[in-house]
C-alpha atoms as a PDB file:
ATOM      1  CA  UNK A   1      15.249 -10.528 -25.275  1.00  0.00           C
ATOM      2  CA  UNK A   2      12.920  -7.740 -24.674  1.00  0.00           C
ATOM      3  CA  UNK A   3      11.888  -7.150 -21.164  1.00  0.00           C
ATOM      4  CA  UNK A   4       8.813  -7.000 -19.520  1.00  0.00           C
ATOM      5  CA  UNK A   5       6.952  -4.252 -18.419  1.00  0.00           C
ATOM      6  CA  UNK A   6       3.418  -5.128 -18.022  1.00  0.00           C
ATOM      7  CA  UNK A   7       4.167  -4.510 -13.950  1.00  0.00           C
ATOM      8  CA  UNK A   8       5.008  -1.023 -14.719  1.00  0.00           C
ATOM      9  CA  UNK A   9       1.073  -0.295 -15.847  1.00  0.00           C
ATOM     10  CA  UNK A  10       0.060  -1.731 -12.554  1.00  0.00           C
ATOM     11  CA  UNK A  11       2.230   0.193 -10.672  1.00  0.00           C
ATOM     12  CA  UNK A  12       1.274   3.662 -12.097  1.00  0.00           C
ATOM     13  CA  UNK A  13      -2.626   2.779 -11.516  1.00  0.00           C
ATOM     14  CA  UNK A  14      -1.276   1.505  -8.008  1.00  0.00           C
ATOM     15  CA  UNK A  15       0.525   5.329  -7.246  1.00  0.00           C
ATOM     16  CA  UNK A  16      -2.646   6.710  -8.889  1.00  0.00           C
ATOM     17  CA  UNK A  17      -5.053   4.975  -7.308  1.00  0.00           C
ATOM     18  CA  UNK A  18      -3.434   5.595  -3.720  1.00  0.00           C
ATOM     19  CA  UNK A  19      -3.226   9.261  -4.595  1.00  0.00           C
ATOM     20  CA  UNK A  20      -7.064   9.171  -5.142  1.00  0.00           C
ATOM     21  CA  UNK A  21      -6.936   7.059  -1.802  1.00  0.00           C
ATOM     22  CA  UNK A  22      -5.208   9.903   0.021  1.00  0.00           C
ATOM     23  CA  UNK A  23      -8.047  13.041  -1.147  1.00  0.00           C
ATOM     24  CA  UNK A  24     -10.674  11.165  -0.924  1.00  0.00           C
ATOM     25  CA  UNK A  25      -9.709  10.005   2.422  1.00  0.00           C
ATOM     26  CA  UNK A  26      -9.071  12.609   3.843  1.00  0.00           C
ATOM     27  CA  UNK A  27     -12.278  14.591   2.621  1.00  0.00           C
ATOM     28  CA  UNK A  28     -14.133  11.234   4.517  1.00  0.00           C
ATOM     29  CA  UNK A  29     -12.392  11.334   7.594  1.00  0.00           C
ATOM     30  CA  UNK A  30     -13.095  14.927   7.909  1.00  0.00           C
ATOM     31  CA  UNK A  31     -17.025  13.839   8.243  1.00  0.00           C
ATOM     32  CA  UNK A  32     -15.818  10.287   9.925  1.00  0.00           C
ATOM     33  CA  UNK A  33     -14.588   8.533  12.748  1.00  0.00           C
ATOM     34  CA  UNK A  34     -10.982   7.554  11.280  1.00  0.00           C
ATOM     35  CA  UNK A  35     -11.692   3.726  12.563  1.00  0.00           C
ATOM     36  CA  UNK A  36     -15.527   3.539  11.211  1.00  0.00           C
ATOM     37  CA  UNK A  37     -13.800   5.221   7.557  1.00  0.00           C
ATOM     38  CA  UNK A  38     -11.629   2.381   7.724  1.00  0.00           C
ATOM     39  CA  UNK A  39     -13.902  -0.522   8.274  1.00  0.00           C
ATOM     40  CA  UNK A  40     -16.368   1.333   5.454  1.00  0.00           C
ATOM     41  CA  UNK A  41     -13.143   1.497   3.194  1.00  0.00           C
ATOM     42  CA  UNK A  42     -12.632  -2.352   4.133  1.00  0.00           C
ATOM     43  CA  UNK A  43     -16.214  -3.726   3.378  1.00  0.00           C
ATOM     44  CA  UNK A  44     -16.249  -1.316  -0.309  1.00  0.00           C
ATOM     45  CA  UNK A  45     -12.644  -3.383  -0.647  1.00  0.00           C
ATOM     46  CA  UNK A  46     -14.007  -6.641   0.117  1.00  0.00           C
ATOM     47  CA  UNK A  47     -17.381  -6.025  -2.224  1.00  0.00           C
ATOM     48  CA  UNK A  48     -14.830  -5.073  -5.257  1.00  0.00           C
ATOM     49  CA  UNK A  49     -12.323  -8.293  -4.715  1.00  0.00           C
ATOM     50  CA  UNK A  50     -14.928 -10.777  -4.385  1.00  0.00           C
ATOM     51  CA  UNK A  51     -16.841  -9.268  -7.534  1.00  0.00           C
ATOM     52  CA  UNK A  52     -13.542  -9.614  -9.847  1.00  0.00           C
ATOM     53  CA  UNK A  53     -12.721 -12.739  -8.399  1.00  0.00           C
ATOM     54  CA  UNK A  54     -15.958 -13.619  -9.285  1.00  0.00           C
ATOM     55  CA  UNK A  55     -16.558 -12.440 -12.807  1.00  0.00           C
ATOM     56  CA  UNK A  56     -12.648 -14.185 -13.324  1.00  0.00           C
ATOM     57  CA  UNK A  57     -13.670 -17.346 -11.852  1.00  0.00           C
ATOM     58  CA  UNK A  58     -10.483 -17.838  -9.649  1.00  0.00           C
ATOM     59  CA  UNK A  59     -12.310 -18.805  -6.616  1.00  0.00           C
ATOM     60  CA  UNK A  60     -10.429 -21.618  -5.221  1.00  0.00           C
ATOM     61  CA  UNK A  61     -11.618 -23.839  -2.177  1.00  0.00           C
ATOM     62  CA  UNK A  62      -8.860 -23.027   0.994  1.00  0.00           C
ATOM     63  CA  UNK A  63      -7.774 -26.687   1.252  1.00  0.00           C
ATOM     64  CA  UNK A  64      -6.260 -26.558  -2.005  1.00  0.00           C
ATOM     65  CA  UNK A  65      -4.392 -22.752  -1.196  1.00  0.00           C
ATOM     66  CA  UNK A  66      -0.732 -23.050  -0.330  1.00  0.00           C
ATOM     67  CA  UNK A  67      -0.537 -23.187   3.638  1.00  0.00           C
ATOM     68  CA  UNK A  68       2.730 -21.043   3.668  1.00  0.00           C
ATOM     69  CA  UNK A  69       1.321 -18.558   1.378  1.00  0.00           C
ATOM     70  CA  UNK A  70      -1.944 -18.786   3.285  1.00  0.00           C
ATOM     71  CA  UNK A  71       0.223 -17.569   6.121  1.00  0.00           C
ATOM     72  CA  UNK A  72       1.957 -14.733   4.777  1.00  0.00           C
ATOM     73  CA  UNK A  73      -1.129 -13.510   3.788  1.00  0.00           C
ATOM     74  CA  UNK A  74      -2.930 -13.484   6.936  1.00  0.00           C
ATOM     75  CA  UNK A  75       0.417 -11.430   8.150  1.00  0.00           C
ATOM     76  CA  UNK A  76       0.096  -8.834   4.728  1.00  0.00           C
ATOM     77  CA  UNK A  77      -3.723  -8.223   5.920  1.00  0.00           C
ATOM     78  CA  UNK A  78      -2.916  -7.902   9.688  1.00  0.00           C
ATOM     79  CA  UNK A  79      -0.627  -5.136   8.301  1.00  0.00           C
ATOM     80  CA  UNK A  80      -2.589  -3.698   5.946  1.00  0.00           C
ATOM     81  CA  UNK A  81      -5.307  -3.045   8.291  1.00  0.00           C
ATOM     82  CA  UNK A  82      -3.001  -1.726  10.829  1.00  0.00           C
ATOM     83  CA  UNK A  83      -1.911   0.690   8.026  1.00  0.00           C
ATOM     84  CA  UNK A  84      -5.028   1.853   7.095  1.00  0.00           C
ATOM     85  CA  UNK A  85      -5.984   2.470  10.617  1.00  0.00           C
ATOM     86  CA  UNK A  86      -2.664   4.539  11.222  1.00  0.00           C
ATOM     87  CA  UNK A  87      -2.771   5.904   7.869  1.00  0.00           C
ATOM     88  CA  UNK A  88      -6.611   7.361   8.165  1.00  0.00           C
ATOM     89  CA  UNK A  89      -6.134   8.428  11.839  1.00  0.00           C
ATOM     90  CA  UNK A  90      -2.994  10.488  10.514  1.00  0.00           C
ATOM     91  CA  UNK A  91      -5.009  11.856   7.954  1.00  0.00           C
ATOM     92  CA  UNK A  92      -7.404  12.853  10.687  1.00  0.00           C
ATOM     93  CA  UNK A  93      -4.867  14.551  12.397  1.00  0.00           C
ATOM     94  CA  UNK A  94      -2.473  16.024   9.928  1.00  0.00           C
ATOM     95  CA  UNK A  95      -2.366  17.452   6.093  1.00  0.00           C
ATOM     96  CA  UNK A  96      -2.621  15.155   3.509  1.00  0.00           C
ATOM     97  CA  UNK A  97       0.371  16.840   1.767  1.00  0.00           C
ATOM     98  CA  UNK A  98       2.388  15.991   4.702  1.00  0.00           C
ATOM     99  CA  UNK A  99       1.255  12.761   5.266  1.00  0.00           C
ATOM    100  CA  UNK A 100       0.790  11.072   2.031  1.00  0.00           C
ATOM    101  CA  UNK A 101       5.047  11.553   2.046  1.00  0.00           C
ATOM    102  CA  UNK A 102       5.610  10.021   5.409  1.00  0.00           C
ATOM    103  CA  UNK A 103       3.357   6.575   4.484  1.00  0.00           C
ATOM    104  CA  UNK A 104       5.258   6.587   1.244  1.00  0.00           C
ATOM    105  CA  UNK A 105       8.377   5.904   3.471  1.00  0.00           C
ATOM    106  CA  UNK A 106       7.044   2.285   3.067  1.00  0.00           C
ATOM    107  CA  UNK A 107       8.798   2.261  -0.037  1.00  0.00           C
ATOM    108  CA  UNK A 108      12.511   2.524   1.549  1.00  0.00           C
ATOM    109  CA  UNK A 109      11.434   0.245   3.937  1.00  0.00           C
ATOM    110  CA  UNK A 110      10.529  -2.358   1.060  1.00  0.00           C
ATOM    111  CA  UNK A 111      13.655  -1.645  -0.849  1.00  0.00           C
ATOM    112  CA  UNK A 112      15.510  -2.681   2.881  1.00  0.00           C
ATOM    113  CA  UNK A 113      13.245  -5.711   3.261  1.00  0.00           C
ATOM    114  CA  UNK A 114      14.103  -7.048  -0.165  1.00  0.00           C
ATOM    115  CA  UNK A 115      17.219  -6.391  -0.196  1.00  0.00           C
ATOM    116  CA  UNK A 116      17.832  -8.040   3.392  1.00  0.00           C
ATOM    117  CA  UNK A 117      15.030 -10.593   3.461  1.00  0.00           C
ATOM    118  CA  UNK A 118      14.069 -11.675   0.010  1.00  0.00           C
ATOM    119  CA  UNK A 119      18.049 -11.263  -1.154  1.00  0.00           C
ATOM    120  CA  UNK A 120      17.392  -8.857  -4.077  1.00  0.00           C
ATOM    121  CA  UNK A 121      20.480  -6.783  -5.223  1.00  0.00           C
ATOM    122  CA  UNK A 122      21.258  -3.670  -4.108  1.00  0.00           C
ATOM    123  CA  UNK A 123      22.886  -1.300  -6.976  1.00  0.00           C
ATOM    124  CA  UNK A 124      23.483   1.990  -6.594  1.00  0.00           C
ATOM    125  CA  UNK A 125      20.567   3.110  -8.527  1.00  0.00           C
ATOM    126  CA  UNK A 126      18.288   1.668  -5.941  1.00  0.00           C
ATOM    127  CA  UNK A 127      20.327   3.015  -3.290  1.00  0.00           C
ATOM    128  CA  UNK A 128      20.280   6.580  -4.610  1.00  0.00           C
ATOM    129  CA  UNK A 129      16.919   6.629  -5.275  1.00  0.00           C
ATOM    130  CA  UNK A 130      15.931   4.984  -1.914  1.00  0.00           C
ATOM    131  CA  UNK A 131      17.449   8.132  -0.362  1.00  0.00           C
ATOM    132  CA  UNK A 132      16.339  10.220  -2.521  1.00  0.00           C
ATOM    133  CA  UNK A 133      12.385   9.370  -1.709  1.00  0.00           C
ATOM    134  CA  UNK A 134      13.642   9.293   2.282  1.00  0.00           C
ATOM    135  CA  UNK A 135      14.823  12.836   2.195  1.00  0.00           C
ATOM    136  CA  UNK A 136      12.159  14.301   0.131  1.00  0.00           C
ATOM    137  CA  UNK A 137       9.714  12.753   2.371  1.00  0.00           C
ATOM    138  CA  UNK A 138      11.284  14.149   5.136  1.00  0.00           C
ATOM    139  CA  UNK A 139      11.466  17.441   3.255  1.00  0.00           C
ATOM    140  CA  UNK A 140       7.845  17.570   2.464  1.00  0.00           C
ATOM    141  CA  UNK A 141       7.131  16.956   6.177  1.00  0.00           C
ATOM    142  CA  UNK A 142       9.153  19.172   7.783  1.00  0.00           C
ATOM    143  CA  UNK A 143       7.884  22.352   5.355  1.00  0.00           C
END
């Protein structure tokens, strides 16, 4: 059976897209309170949701949305938003170069959440790799 790999087009526009996230960012928070460029960001991300929702027709009224999953995602935007805040101030403050690597430390830190909380496998491929991105993170930042 073939596997599939429609996630992996989604992911590279996800990396991309965050990339463009990054420069563009931190051209706007040069001009920008960090806070302000991340409730602008917010209301632009809003206006685009809503529109594709919209044009897909997969608005849903709430009493019929999964409580649990309701839940959780209340919790994924509280930390999203606390992201972006963190990640524009540090933009602010620091290189993008240098900073782009640190926030993509999130991506160890997923590998230990699924592994530990969601009970995915850990192989030795993902552990490698896992500490790979850690110490070229922390190689990028440190140069």
């Amino acid at each position: 059976m073939a596997a599939n790999y429609g996630w992996l087009l989604f992911a590279l526009g996800s990396a991309f897209f965050a990339a463009l996230t990054a420069l563009l960012g931190k051209l706007g928070v040069a001009e920008i309170n960090s806070n302000l460029a991340t409730f602008i960001r917010t209301i632009i991300i809003l206006l685009l949701t809503a529109g594709i929702v919209t044009l897909r027709h997969e608005w849903q009224p709430l009493d019929r949305l999964s409580h649990p999953g309701l839940i959780m995602l209340i919790g994924s935007g509280i930390a999203t938003g606390l992201s972006w805040l963190c990640y524009y101030r540090a933009l602010q403050l620091g290189p993008a170069s240098k900073v782009a690597p640190i926030d993509k430390l999130s991506v160890v830190l997923v590998m230990l959440g699924a592994i530990f909380f969601l009970g995915e496998t850990l192989t030795w491929k993902l552990l490698l790799g896992g500490l790979l991105i850690a110490a070229g993170a922390l190689l990028v930042a440190s140069a």
